[in-house]
C-alpha atoms as a PDB file:
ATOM      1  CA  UNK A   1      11.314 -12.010 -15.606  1.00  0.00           C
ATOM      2  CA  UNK A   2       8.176 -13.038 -14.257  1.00  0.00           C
ATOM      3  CA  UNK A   3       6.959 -11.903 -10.681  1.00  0.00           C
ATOM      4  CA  UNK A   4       3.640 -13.342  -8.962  1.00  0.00           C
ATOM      5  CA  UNK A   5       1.089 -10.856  -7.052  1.00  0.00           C
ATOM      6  CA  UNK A   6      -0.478 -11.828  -3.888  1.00  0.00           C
ATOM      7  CA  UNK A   7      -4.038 -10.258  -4.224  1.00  0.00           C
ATOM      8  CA  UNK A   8      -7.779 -10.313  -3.873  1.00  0.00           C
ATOM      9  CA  UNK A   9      -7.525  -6.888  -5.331  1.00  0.00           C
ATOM     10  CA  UNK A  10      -7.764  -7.192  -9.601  1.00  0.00           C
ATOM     11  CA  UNK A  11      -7.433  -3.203 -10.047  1.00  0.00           C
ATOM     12  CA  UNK A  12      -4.305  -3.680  -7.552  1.00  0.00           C
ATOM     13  CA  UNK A  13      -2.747  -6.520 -10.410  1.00  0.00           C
ATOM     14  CA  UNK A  14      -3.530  -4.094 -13.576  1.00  0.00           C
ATOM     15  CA  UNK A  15      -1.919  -1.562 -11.188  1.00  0.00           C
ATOM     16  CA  UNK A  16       1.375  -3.609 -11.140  1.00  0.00           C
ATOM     17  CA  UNK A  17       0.773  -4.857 -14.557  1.00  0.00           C
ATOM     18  CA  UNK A  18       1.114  -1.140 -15.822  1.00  0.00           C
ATOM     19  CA  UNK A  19       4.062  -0.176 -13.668  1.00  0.00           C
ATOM     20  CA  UNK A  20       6.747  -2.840 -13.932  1.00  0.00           C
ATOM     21  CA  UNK A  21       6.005  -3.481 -17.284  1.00  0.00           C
ATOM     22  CA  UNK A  22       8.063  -1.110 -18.749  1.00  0.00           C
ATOM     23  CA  UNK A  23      11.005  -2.829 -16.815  1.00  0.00           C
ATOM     24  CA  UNK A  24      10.231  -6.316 -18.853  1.00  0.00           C
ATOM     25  CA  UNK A  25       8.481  -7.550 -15.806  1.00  0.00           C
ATOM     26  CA  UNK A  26       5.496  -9.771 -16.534  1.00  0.00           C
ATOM     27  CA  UNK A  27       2.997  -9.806 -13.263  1.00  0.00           C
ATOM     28  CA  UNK A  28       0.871 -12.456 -12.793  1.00  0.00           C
ATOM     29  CA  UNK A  29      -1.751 -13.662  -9.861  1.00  0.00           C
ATOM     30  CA  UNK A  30      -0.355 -15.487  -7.543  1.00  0.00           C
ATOM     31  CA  UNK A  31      -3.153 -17.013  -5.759  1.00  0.00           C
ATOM     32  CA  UNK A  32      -1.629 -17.672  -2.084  1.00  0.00           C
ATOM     33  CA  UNK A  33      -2.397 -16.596   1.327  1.00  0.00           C
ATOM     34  CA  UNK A  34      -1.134 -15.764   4.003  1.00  0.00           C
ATOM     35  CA  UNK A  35      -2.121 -14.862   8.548  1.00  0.00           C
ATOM     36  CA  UNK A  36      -1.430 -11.341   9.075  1.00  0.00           C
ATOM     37  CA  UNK A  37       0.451 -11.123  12.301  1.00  0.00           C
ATOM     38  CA  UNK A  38      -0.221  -8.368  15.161  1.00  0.00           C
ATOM     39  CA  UNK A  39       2.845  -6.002  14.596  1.00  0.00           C
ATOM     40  CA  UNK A  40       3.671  -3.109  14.684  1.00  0.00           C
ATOM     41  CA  UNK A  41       4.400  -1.814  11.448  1.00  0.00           C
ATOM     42  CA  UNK A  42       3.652  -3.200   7.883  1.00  0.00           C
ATOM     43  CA  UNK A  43       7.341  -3.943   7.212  1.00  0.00           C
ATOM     44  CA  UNK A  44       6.805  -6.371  10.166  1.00  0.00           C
ATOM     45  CA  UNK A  45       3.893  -8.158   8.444  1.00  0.00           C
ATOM     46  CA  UNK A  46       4.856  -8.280   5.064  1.00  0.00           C
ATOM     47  CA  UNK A  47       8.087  -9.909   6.346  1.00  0.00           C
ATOM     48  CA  UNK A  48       5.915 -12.656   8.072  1.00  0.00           C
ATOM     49  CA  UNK A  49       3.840 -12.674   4.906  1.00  0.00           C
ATOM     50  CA  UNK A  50       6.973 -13.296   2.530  1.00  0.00           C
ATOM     51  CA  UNK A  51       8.414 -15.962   5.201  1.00  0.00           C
ATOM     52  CA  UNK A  52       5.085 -17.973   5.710  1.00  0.00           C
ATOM     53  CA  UNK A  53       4.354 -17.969   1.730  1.00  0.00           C
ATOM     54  CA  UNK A  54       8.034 -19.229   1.228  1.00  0.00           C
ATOM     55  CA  UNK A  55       8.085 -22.024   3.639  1.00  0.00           C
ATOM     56  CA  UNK A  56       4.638 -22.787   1.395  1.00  0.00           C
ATOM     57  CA  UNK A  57       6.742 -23.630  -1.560  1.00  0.00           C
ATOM     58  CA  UNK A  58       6.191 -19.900  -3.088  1.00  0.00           C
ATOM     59  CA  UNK A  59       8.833 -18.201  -5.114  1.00  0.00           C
ATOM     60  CA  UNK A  60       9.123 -15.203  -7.158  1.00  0.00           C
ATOM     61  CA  UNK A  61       6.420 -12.923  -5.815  1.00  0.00           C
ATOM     62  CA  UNK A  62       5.714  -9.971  -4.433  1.00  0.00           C
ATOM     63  CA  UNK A  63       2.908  -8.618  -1.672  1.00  0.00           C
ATOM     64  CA  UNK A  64       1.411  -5.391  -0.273  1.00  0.00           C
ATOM     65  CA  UNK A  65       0.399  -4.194   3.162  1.00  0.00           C
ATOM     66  CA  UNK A  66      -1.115   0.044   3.216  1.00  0.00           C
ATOM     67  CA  UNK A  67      -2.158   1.963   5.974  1.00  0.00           C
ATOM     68  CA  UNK A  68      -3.766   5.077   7.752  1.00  0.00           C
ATOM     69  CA  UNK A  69      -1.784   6.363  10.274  1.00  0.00           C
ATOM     70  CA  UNK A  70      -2.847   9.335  12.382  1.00  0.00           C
ATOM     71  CA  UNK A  71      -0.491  10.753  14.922  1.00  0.00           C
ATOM     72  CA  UNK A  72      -3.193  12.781  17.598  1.00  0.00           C
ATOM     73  CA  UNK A  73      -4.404   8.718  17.755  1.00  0.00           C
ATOM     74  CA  UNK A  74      -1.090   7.425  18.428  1.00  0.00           C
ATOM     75  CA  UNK A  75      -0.745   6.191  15.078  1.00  0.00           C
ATOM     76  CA  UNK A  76      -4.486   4.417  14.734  1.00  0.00           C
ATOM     77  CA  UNK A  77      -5.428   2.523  13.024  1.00  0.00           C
ATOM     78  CA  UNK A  78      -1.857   1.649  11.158  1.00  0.00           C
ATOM     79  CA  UNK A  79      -1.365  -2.055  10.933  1.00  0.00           C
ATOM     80  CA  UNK A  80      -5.262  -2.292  11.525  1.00  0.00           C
ATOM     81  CA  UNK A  81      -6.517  -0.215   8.826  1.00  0.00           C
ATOM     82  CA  UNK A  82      -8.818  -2.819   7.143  1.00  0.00           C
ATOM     83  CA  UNK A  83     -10.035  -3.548  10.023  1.00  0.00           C
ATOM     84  CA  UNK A  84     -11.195  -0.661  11.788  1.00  0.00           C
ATOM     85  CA  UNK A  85     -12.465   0.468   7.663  1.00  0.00           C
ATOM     86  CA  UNK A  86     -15.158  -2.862   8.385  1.00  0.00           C
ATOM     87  CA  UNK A  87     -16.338  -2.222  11.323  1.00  0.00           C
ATOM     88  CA  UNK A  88     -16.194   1.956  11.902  1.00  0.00           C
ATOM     89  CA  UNK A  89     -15.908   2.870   8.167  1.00  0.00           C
ATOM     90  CA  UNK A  90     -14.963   6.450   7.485  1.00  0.00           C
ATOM     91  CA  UNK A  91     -17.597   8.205   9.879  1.00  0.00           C
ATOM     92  CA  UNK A  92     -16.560   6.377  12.628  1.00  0.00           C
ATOM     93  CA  UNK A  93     -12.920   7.853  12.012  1.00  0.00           C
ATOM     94  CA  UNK A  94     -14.075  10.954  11.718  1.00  0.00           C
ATOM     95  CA  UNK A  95     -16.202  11.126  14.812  1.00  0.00           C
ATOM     96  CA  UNK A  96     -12.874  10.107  16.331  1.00  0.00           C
ATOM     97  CA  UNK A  97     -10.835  13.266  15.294  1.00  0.00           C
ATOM     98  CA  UNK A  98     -13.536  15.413  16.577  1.00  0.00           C
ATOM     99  CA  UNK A  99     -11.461  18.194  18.129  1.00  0.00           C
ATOM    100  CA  UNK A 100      -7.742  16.526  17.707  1.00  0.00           C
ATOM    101  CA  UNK A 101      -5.069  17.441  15.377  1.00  0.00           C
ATOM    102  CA  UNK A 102      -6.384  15.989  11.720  1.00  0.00           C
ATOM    103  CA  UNK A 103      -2.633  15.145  10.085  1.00  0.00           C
ATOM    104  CA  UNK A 104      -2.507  11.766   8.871  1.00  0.00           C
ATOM    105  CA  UNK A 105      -0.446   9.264   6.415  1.00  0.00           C
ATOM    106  CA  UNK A 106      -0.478   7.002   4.371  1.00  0.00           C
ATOM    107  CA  UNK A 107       1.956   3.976   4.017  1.00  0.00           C
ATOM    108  CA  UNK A 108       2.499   1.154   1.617  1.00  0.00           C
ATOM    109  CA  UNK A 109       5.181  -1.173   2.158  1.00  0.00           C
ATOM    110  CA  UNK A 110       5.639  -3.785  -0.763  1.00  0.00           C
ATOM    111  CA  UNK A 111       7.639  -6.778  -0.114  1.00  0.00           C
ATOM    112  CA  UNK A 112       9.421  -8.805  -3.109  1.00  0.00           C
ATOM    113  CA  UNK A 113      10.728 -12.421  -2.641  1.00  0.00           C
ATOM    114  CA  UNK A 114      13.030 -13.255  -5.809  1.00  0.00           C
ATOM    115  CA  UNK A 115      15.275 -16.091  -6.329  1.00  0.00           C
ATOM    116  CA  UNK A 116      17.367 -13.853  -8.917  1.00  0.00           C
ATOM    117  CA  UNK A 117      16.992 -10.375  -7.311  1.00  0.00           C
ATOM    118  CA  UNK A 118      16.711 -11.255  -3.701  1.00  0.00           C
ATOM    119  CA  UNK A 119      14.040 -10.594  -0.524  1.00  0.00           C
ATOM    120  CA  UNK A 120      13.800  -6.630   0.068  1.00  0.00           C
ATOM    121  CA  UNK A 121      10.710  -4.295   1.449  1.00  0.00           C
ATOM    122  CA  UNK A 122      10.653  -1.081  -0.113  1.00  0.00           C
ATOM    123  CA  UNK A 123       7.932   1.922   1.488  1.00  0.00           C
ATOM    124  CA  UNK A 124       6.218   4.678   0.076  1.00  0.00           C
ATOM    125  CA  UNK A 125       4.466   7.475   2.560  1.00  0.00           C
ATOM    126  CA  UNK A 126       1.518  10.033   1.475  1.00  0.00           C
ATOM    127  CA  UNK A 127       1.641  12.739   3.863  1.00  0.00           C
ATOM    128  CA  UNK A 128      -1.763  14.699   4.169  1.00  0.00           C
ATOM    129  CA  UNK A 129      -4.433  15.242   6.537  1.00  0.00           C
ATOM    130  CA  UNK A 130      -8.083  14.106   7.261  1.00  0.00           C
ATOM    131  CA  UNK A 131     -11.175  16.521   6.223  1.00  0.00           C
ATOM    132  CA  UNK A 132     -13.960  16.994   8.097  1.00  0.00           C
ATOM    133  CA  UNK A 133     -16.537  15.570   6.151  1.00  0.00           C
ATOM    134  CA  UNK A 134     -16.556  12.796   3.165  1.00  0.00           C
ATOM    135  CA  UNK A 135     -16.292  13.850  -0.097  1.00  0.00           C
ATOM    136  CA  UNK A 136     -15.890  12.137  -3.783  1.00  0.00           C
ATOM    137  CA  UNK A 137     -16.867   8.737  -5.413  1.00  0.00           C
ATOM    138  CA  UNK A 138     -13.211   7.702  -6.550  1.00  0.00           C
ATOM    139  CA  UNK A 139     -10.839   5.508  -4.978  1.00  0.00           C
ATOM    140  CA  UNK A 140     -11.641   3.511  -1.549  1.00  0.00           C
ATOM    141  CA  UNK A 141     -11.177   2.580   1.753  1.00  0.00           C
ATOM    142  CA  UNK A 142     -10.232   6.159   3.635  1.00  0.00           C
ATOM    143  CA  UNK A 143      -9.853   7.893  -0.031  1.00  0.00           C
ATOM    144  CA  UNK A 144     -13.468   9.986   0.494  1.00  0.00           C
ATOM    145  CA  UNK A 145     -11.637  11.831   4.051  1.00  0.00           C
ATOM    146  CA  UNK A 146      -7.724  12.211   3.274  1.00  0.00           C
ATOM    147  CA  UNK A 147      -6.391  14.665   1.159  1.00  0.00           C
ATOM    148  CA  UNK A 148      -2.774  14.576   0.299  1.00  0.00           C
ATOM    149  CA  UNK A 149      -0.306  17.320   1.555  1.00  0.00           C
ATOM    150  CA  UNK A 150      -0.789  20.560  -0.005  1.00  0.00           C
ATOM    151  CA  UNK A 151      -3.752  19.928  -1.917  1.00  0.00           C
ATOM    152  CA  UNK A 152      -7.667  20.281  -1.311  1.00  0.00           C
ATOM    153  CA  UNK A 153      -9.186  17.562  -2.937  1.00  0.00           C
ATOM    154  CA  UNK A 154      -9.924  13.717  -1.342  1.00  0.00           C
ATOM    155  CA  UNK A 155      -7.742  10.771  -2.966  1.00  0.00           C
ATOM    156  CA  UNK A 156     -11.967  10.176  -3.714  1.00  0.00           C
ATOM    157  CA  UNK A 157     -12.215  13.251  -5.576  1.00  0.00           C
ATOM    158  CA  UNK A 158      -9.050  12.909  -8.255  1.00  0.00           C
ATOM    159  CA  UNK A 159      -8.578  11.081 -11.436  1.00  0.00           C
ATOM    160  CA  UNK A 160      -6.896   7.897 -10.856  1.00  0.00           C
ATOM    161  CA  UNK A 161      -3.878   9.238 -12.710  1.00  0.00           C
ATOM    162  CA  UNK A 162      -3.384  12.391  -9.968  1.00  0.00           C
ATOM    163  CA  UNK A 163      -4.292   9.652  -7.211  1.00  0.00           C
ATOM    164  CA  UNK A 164      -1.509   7.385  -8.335  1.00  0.00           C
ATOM    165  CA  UNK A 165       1.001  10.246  -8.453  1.00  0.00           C
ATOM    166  CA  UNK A 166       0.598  11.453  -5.067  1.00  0.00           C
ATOM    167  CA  UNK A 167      -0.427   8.561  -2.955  1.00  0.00           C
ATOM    168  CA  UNK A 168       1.247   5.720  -1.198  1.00  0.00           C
ATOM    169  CA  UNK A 169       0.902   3.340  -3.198  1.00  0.00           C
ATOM    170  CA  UNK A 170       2.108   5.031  -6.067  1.00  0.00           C
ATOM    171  CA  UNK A 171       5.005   6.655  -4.411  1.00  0.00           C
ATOM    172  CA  UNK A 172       5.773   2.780  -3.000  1.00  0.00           C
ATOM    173  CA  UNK A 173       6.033   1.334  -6.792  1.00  0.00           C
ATOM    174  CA  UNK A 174       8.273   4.097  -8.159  1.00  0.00           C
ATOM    175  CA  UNK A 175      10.752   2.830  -5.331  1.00  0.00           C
ATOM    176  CA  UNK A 176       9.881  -0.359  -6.228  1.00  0.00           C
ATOM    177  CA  UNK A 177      10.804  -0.192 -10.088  1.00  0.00           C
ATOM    178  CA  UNK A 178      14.045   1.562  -8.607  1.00  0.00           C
ATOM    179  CA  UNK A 179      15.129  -0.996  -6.601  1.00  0.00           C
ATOM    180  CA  UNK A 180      14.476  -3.916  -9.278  1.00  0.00           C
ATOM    181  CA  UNK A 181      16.077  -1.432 -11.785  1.00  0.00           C
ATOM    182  CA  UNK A 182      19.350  -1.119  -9.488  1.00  0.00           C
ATOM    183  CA  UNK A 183      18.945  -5.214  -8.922  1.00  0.00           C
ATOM    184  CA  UNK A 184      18.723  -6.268 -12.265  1.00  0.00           C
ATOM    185  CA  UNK A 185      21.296  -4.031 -13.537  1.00  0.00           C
ATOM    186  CA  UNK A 186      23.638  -5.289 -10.984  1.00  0.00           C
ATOM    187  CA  UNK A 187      23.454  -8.827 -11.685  1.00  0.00           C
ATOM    188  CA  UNK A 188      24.271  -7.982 -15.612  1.00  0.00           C
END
């Protein structure tokens, strides 16, 4: 079975390459885009995101949507992770925790469109909390100021191995092997 990638994001494709492989899933770039829409969570936009891309004559894909979401901010950025990351980067987020309550988490939701297995969204969370100053060279995006629940080092600071096993993106495509694992088997 062959599944396309929607992505800018080459690590992100080796990423998937690696992780459904072992389930006989070949992933290839899929090189489609589509508008993110204003919503309020990322199940909402990768919804959009599978509907637009179908209505464009895609099938058999899959797409990805992460975020930072901090409670003492109401749950900034969220949705608008990447975009807030452009224009205040990670100082900027810190200056705004100054003084607040520094829990935080991260979310992937991964959306599949499959003409044998089915549309379904499946969501993986990194609990964890936001340090006070930047620290590491790994990763990207927020990785140099969250650390995941119960542990002291940045996503920035750990091999990509420990990264993958605690954060939401990881956590996101071990549901997501599950559920094409529980689809496939079912329509054997």
């Amino acid at each position: 079975m062959k599944l396309g990638l929607v992505t800018s994001n080459r690590h992100k494709l080796e990423e998937y390459r690696h992780g459904l492989s072992l389930l006989g899933i070949e992933v290839e770039h899929l090189d489609a885009d589509c508008d993110e829409i204003q919503a309020d969570t990322l199940q909402e936009v990768v919804l959009a995101c599978i509907r637009q891309l179908r209505e464009a004559g895609h099938r058999n894909f899959m797409l990805d949507d992460s975020g930072l979401f901090v409670p003492s901010l109401n749950g900034f950025p969220g949705v608008y992770s990447a975009y807030v990351m452009q224009t205040i980067g990670c100082q900027g987020m810190l200056r705004l925790l100054e003084g607040l309550d520094r829990r935080a988490r991260f979310e992937c939701c991964i959306g599949v469109c499959s003409d044998e297995l089915g549309d379904f969204t499946v969501t993986g969370m990194a609990p964890g909390r936001i340090v006070h100053e930047e620290r590491g060279s790994g990763g990207f995006g927020y990785d140099p100021i969250f650390a995941p629940e119960g542990q002291e080092l940045t996503f920035a600071e750990m091999g990509m191995t420990e990264k993958n096993e605690r954060s939401h993106r990881g956590k996101a495509m071990a549901l997501l092997a599950a559920e094409l694992r529980r689809r496939m088997e079912g329509r054997a």
